[in-house]
PDB file of N, CA and C in Angstrom:
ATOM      1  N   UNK A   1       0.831  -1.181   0.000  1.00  0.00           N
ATOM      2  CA  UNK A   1       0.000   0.000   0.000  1.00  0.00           C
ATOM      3  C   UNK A   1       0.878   1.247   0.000  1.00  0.00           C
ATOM      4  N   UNK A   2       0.467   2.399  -0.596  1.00  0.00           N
ATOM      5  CA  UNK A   2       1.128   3.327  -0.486  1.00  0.00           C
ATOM      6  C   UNK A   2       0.805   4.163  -0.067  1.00  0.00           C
ATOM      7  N   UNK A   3       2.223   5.268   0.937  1.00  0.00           N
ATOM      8  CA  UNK A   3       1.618   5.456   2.195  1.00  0.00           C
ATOM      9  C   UNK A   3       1.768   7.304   1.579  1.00  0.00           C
ATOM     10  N   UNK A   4       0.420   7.529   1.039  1.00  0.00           N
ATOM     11  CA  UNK A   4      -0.235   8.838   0.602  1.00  0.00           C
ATOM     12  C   UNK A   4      -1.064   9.322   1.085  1.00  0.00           C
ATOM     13  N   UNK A   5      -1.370  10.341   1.527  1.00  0.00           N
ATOM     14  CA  UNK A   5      -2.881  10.791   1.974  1.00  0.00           C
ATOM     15  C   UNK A   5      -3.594  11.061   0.815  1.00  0.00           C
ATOM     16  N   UNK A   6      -4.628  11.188   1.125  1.00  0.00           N
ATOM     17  CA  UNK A   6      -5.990  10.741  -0.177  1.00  0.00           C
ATOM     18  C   UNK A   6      -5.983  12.346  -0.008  1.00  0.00           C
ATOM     19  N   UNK A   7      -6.126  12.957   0.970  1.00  0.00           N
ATOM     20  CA  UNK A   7      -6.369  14.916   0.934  1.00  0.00           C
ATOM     21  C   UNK A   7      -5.504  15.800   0.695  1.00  0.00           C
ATOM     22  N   UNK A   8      -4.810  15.694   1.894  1.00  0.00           N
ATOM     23  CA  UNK A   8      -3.569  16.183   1.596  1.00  0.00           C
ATOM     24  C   UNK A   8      -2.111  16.357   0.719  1.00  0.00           C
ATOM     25  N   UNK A   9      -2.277  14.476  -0.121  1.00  0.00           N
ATOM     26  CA  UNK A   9      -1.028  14.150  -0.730  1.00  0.00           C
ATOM     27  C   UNK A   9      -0.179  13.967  -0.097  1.00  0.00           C
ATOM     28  N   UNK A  10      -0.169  14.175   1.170  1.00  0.00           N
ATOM     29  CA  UNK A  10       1.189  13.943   1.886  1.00  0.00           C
ATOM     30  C   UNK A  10       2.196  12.685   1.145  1.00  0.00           C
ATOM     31  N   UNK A  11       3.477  12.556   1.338  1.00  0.00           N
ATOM     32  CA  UNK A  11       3.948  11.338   1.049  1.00  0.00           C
ATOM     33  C   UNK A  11       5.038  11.129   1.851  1.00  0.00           C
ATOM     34  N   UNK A  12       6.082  10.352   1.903  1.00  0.00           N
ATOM     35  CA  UNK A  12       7.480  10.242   2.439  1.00  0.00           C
ATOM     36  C   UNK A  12       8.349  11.548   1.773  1.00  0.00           C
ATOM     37  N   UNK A  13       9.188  11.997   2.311  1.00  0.00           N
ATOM     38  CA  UNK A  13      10.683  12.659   2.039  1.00  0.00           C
ATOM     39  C   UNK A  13      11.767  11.870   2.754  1.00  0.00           C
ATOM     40  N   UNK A  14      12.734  12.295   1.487  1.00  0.00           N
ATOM     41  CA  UNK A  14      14.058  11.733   1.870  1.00  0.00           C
ATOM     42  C   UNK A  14      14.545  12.745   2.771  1.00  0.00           C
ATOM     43  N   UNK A  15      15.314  11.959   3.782  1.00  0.00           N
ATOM     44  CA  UNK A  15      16.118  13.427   4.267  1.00  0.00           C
ATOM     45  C   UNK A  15      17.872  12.624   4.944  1.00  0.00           C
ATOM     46  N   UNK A  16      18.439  13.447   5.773  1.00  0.00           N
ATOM     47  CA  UNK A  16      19.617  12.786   6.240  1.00  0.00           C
ATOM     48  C   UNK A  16      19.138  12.930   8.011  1.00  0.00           C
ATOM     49  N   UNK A  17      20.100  12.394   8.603  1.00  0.00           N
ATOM     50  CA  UNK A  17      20.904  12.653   9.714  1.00  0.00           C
ATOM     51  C   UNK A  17      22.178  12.722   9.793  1.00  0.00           C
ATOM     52  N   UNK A  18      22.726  13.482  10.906  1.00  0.00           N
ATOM     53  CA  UNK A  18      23.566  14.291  10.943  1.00  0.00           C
ATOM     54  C   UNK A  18      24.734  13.600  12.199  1.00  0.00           C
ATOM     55  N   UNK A  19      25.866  12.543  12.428  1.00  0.00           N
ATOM     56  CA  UNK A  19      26.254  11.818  13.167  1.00  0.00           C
ATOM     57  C   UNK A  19      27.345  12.943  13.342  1.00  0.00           C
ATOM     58  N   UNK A  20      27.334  13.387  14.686  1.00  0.00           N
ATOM     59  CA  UNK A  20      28.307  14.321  15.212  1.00  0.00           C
ATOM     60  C   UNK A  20      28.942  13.841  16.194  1.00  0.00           C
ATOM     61  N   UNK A  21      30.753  14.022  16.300  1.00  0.00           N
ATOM     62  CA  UNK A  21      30.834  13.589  17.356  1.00  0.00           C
ATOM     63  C   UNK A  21      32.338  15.041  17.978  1.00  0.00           C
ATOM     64  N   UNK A  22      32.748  14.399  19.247  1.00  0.00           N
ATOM     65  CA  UNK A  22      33.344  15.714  20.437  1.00  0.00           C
ATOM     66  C   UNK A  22      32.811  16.841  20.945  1.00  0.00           C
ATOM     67  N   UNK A  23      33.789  17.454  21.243  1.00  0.00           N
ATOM     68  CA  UNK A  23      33.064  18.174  22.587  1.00  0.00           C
ATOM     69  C   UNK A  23      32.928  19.960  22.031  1.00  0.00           C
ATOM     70  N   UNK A  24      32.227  20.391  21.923  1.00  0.00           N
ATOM     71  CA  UNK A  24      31.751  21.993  22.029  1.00  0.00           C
ATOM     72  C   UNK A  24      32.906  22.679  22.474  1.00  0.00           C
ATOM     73  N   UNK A  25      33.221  23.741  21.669  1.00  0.00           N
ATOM     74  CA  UNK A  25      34.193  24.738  21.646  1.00  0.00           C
ATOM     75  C   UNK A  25      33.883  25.782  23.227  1.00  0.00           C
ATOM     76  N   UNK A  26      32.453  25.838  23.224  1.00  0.00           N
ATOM     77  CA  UNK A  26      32.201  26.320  24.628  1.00  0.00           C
ATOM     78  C   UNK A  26      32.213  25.517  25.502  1.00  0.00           C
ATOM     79  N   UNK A  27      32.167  24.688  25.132  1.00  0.00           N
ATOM     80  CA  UNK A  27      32.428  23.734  26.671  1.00  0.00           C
ATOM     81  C   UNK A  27      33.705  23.271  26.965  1.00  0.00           C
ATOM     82  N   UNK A  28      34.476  23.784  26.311  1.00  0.00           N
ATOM     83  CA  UNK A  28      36.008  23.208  26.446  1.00  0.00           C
ATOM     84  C   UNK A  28      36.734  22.587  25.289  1.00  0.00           C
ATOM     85  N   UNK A  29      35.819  22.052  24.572  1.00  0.00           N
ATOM     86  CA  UNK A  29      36.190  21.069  23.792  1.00  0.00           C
ATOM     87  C   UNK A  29      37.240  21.989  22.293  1.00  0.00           C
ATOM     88  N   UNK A  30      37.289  20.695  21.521  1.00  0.00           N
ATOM     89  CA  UNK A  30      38.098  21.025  20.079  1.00  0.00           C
ATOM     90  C   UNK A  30      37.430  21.473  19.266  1.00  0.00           C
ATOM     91  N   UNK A  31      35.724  21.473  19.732  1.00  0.00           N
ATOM     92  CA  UNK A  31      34.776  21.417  18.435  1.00  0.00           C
ATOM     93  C   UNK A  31      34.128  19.854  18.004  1.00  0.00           C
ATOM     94  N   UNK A  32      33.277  19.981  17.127  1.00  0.00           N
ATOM     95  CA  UNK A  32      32.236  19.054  16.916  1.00  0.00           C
ATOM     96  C   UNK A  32      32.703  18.815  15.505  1.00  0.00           C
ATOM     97  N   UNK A  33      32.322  17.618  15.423  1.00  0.00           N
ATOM     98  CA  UNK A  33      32.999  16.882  13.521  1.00  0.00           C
ATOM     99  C   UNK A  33      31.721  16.256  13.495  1.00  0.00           C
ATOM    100  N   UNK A  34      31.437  16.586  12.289  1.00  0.00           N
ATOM    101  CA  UNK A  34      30.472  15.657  11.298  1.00  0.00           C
ATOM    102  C   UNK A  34      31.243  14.511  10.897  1.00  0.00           C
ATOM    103  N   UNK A  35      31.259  12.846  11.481  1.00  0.00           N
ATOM    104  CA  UNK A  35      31.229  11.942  10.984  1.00  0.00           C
ATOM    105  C   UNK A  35      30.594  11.129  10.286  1.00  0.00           C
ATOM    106  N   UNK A  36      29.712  11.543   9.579  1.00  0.00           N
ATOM    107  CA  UNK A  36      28.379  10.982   8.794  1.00  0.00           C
ATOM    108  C   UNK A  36      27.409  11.715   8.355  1.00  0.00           C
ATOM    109  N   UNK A  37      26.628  11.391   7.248  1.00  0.00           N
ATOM    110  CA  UNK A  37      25.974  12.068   6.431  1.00  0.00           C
ATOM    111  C   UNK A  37      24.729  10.321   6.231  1.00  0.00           C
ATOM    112  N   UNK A  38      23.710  10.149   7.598  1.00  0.00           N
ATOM    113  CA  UNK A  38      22.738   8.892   7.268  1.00  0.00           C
ATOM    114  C   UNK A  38      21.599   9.098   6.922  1.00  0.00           C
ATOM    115  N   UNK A  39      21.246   8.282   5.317  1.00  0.00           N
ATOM    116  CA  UNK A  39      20.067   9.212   4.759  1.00  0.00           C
ATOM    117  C   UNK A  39      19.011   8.311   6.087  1.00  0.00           C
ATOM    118  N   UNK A  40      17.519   9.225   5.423  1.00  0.00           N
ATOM    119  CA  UNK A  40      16.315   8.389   6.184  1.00  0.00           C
ATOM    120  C   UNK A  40      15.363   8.571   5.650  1.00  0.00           C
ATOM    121  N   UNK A  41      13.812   8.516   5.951  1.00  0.00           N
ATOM    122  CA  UNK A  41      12.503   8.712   5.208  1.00  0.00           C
ATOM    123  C   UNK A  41      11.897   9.826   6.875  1.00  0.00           C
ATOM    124  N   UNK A  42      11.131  10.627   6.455  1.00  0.00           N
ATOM    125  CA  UNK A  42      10.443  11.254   6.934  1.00  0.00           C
ATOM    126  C   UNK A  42       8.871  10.833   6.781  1.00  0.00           C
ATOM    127  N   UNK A  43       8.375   9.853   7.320  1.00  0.00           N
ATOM    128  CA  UNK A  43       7.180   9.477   7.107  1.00  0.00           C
ATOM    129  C   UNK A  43       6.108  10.178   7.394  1.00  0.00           C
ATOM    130  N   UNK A  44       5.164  10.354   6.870  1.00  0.00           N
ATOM    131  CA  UNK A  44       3.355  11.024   7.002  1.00  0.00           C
ATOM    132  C   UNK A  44       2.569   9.861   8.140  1.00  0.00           C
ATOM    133  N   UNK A  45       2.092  11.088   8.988  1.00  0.00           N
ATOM    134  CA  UNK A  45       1.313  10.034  10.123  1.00  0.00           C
ATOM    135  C   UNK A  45      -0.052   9.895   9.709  1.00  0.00           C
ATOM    136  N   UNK A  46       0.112   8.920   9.053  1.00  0.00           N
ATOM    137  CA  UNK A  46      -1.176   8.103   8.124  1.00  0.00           C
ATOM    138  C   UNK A  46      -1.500   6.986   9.159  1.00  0.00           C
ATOM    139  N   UNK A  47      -3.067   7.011   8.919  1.00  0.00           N
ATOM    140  CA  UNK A  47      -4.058   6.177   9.707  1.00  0.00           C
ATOM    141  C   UNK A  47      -4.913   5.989   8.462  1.00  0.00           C
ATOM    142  N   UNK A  48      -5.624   4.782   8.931  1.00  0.00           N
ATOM    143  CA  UNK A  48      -6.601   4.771   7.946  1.00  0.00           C
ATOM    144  C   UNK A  48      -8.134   4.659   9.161  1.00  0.00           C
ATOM    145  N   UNK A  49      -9.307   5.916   8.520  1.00  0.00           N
ATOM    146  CA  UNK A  49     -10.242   5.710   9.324  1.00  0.00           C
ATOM    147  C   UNK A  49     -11.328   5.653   8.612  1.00  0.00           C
ATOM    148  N   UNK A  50     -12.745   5.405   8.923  1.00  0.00           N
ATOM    149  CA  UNK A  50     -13.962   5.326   8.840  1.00  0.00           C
ATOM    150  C   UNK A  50     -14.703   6.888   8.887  1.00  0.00           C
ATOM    151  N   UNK A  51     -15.088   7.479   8.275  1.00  0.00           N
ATOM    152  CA  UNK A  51     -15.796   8.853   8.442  1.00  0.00           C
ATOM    153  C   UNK A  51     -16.751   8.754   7.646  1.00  0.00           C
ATOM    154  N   UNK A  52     -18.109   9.150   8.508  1.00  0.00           N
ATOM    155  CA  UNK A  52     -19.374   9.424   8.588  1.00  0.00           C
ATOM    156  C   UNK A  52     -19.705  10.242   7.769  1.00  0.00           C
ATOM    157  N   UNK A  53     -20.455  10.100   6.582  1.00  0.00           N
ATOM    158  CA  UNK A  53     -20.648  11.167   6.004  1.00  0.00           C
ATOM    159  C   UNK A  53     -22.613  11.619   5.877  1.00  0.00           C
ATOM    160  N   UNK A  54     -22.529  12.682   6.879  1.00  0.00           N
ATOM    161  CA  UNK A  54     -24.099  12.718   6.881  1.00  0.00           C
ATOM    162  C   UNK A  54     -25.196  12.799   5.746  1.00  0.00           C
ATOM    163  N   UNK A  55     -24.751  13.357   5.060  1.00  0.00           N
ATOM    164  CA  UNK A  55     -25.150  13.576   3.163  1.00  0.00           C
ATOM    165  C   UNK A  55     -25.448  12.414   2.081  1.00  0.00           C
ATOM    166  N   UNK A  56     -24.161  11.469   2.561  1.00  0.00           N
ATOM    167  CA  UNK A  56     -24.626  10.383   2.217  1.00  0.00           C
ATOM    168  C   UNK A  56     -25.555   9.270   2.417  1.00  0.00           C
ATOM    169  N   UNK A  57     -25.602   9.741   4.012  1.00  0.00           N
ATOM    170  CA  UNK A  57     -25.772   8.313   5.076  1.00  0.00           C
ATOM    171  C   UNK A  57     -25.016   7.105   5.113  1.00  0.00           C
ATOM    172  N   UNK A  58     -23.833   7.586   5.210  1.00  0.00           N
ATOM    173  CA  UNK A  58     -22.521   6.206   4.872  1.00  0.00           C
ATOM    174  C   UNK A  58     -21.620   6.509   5.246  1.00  0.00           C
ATOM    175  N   UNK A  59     -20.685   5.280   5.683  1.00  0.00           N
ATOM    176  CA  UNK A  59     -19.081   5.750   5.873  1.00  0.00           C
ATOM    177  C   UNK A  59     -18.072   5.711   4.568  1.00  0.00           C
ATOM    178  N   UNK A  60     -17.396   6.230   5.305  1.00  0.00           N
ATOM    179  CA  UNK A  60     -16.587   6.199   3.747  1.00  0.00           C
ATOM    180  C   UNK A  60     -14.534   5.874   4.417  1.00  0.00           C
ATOM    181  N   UNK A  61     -14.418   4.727   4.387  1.00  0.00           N
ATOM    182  CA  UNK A  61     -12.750   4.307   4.603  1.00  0.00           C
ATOM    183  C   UNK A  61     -11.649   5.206   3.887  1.00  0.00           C
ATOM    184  N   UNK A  62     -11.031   5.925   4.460  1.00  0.00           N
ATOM    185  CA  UNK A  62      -9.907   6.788   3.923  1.00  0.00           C
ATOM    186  C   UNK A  62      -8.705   6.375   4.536  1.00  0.00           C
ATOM    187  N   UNK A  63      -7.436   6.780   3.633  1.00  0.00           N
ATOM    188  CA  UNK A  63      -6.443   7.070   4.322  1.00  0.00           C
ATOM    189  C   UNK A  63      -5.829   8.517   4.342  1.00  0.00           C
ATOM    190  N   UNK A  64      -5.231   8.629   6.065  1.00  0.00           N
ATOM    191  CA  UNK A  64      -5.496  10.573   5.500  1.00  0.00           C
ATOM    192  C   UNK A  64      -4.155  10.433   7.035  1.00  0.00           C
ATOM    193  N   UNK A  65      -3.828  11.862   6.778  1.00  0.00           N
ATOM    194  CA  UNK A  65      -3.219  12.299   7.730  1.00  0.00           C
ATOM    195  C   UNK A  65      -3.927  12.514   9.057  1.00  0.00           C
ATOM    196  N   UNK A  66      -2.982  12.637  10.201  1.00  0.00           N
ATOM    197  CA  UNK A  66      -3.834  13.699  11.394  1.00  0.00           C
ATOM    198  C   UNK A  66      -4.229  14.937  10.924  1.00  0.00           C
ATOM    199  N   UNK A  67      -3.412  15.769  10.066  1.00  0.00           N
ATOM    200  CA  UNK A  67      -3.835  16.780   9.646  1.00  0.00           C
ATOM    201  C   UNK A  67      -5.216  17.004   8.965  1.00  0.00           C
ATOM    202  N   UNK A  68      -4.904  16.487   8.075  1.00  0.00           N
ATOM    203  CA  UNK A  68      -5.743  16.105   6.823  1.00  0.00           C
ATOM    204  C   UNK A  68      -7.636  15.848   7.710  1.00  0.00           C
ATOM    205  N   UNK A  69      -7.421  14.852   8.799  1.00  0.00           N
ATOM    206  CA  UNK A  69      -8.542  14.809  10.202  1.00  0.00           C
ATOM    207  C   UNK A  69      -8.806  16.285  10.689  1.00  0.00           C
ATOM    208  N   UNK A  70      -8.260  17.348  10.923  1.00  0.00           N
ATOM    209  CA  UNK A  70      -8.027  18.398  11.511  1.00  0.00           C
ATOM    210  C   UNK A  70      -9.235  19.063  10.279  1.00  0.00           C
ATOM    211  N   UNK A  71      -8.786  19.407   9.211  1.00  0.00           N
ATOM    212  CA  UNK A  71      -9.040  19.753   8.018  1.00  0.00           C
ATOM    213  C   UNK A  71     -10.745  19.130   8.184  1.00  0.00           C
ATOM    214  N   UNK A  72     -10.571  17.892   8.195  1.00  0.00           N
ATOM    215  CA  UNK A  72     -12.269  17.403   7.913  1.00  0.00           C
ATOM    216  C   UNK A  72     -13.186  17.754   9.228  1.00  0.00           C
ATOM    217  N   UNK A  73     -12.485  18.168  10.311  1.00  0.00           N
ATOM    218  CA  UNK A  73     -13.090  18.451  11.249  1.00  0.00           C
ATOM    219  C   UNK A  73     -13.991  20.078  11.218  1.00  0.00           C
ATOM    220  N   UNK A  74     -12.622  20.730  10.563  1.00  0.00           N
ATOM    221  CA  UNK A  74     -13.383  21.927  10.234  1.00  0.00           C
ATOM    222  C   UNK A  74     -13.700  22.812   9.101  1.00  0.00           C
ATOM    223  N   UNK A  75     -13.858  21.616   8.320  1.00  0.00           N
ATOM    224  CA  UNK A  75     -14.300  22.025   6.889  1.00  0.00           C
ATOM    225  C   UNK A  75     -16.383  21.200   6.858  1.00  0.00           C
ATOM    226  N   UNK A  76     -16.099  20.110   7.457  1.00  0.00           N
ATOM    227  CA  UNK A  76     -16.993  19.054   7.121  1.00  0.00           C
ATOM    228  C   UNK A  76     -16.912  18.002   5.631  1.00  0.00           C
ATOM    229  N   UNK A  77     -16.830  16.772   6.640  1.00  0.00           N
ATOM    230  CA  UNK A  77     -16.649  15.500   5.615  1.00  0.00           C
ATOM    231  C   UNK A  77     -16.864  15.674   4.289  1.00  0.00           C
ATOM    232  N   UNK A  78     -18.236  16.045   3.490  1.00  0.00           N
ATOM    233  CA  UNK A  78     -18.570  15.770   2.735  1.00  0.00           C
ATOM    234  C   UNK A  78     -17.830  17.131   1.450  1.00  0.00           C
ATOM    235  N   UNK A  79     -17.685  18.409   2.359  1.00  0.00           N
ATOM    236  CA  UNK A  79     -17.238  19.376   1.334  1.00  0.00           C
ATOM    237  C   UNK A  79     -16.021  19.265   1.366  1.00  0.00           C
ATOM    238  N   UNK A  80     -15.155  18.572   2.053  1.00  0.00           N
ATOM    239  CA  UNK A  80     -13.737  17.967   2.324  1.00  0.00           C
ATOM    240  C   UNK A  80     -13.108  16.860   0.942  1.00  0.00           C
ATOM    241  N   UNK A  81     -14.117  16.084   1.717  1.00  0.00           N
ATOM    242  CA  UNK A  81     -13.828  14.736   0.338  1.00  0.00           C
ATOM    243  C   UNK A  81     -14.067  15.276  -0.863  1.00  0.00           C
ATOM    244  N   UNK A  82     -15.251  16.084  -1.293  1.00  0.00           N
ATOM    245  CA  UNK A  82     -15.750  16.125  -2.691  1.00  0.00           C
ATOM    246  C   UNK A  82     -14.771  17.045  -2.932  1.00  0.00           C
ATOM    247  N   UNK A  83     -13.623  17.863  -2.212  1.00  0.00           N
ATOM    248  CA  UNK A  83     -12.869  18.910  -2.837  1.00  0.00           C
ATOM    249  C   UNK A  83     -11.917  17.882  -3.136  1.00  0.00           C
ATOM    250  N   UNK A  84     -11.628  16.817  -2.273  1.00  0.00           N
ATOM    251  CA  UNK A  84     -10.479  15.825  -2.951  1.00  0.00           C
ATOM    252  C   UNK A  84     -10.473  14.952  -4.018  1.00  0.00           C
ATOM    253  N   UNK A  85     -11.856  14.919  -4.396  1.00  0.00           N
ATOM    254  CA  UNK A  85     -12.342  13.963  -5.510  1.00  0.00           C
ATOM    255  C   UNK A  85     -12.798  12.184  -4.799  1.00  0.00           C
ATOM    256  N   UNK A  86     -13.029  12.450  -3.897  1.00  0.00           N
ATOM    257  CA  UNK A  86     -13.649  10.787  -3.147  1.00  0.00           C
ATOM    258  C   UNK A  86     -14.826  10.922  -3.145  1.00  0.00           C
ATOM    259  N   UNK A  87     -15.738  11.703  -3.663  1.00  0.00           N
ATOM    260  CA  UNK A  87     -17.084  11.525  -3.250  1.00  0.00           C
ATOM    261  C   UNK A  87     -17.607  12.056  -4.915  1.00  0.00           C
TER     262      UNK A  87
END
């Protein structure tokens, strides 16, 4: 499955981390070295839920962000979805 929001589009990004190592120039130290450059994915906090759609009289299974929930909360389901093309 692929992990997209149906509203938002959200998707994965690539990104790095940053492996640092010694001690802070203010704290005494020599300074801090970048020993590594480790890529990673930035994942979308995707759920998949059930939402009520009063208009219809039906649920309707999505996959969506928390955000994307936020959004349907204060837009309402039905003018939400039909702006995304699910309804």
């Amino acid at each position: 499955m692929s992990k997209v929001c149906s509203i938002t589009g959200a998707k994965p990004v690539k990104g790095h981390t940053i492996h640092r190592r010694g001690m802070a120039k203010k704290s005494g130290g020599v300074g801090r070295h970048v020993t590594a450059n480790t890529p990673r994915m930035f994942e979308p906090n995707l759920k998949e839920r059930r939402i009520w759609v009063p208009e219809l009289k039906r649920f309707i299974t999505v996959k969506l962000t928390m955000r994307a929930l936020k959004t349907i909360n204060k837009n309402g389901a039905h003018a939400t979805l039909k702006k995304a093309g699910l309804i």
